[in-house]
Protein backbone atom coordinates (compact mmCIF):
# COMPACT_ATOMS: atom_id res chain seq x y z
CA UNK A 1 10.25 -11.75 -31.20
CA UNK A 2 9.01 -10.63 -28.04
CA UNK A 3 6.14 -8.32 -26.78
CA UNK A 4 6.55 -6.82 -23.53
CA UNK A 5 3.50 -5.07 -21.09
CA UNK A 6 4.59 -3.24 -18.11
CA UNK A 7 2.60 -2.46 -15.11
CA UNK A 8 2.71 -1.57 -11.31
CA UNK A 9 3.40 2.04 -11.95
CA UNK A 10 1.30 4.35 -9.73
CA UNK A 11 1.87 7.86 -7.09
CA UNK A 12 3.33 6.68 -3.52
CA UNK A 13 5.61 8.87 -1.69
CA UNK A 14 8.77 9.53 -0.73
CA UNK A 15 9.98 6.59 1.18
CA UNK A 16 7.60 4.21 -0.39
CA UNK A 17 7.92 1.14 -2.81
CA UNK A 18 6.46 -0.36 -5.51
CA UNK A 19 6.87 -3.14 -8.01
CA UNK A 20 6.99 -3.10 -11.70
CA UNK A 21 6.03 -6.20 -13.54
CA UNK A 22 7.11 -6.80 -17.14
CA UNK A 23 5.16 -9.79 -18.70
CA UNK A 24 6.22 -11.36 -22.37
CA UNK A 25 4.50 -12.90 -24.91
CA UNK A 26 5.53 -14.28 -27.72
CA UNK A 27 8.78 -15.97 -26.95
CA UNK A 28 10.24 -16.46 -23.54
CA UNK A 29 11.53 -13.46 -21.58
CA UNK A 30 14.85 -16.04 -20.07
CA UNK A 31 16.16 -16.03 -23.72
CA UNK A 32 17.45 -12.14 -23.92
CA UNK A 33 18.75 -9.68 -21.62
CA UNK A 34 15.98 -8.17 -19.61
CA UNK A 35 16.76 -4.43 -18.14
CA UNK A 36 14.59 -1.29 -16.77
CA UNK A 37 15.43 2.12 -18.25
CA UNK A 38 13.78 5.12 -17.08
CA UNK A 39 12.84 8.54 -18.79
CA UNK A 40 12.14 11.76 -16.52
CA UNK A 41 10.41 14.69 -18.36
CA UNK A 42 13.07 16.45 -20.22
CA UNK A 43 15.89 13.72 -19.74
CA UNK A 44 17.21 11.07 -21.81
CA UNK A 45 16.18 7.68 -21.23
CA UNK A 46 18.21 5.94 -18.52
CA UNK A 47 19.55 2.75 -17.57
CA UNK A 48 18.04 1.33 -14.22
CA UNK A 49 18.89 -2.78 -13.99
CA UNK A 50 19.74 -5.46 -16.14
CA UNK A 51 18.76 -9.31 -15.37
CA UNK A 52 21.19 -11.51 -17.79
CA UNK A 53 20.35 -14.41 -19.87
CA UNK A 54 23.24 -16.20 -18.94
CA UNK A 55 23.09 -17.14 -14.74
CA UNK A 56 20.70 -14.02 -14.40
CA UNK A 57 23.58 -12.02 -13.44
CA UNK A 58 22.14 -8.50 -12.63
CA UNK A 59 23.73 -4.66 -12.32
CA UNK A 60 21.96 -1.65 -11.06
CA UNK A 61 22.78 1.94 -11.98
CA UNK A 62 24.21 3.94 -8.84
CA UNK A 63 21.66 5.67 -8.26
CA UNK A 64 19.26 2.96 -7.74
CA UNK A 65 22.02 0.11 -5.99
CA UNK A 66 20.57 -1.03 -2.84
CA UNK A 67 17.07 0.42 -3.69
CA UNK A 68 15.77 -1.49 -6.53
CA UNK A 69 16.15 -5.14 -7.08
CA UNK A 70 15.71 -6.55 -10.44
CA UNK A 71 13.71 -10.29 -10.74
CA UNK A 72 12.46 -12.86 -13.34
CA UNK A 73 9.89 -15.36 -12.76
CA UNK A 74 10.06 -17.78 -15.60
CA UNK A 75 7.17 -19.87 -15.03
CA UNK A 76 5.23 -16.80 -15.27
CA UNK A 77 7.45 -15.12 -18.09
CA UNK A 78 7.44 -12.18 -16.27
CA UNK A 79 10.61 -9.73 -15.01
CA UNK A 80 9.92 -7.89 -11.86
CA UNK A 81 11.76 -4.28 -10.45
CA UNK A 82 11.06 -3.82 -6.82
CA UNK A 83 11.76 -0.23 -6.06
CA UNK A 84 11.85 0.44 -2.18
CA UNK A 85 12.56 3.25 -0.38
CA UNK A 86 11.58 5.41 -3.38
CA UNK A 87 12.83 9.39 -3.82
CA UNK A 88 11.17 11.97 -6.05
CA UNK A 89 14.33 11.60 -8.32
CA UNK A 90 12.78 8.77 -9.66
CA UNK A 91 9.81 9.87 -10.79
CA UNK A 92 9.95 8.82 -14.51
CA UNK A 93 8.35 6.60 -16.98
CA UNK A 94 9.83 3.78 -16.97
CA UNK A 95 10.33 1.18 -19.80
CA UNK A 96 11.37 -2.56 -19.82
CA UNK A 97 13.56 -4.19 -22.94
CA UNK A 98 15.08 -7.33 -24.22
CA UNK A 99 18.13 -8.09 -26.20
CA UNK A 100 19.18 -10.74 -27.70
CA UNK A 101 22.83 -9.57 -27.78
CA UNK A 102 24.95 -12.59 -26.80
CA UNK A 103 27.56 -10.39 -24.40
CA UNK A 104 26.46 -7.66 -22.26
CA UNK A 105 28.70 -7.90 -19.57
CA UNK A 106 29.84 -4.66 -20.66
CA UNK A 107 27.72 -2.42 -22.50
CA UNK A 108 23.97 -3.52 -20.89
CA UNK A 109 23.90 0.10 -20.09
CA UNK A 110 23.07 1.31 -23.93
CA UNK A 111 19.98 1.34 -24.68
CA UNK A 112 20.19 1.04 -28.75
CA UNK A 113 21.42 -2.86 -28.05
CA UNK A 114 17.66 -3.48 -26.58
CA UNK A 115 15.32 -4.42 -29.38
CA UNK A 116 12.41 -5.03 -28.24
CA UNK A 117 10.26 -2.52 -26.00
CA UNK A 118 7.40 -1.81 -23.22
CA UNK A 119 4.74 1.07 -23.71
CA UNK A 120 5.99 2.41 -20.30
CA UNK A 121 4.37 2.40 -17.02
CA UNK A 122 4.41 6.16 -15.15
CA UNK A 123 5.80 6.46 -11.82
CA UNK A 124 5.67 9.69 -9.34
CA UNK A 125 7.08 9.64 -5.76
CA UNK A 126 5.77 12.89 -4.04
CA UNK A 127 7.95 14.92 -1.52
């Protein structure tokens, strides 16, 4: 199994970026389904992006397409979300997650088929 770390998370405003880094240990992060989910105070947990196993196809939720781009860097076993031009809407903790599902060309959105989990890393954009 995996272990996953996040980091990057900080306060930057509106407007702003940041980058997220996800490190593994244990086993590889390139053999699962990497992804960013995000939980705001009060909300459910949220998909963000999804890097593939397979040709590290990647999606992005709507509200994040053309913002954020999801990375891996294998030689450092680490997956990357570069959030730019930030909004206080995404203020949230967010969480990184492997699966080992074979297929998630469809359902990479649910978070249940992600078994292994981050601690979180906190991030507030300010108005």
């Amino acid at each position: 199994q995996v272990q996953l770390v996040e980091s990057g998370g900080g306060l930057v405003q509106a407007g702003g970026s940041l980058r997220l880094s996800c490190t593994g240990s244990g086993r590889t992060v390139n053999m699962y389904n990497m992804a960013w989910f995000r939980q705001a105070p009060g909300k459910e947990r949220e998909f963000v992006a999804v890097i593939r196993r397979l040709g590290a196809t990647t999606t992005y939720a709507e509200s994040v397409k053309g913002r954020f781009t999801i990375s891996r860097d294998n030689a450092k076993n680490t997956v990357y979300l570069q959030m730019n031009s930030l909004k206080p809407e995404d203020t949230a903790v967010y969480y990184c997650a492997a699966s080992a599902v074979i297929d998630l060309s469809r359902t990479y959105y649910q978070a249940p088929l992600y078994a292994y989990w981050g601690q979180g890393t906190q991030v507030t954009v300010s108005s």
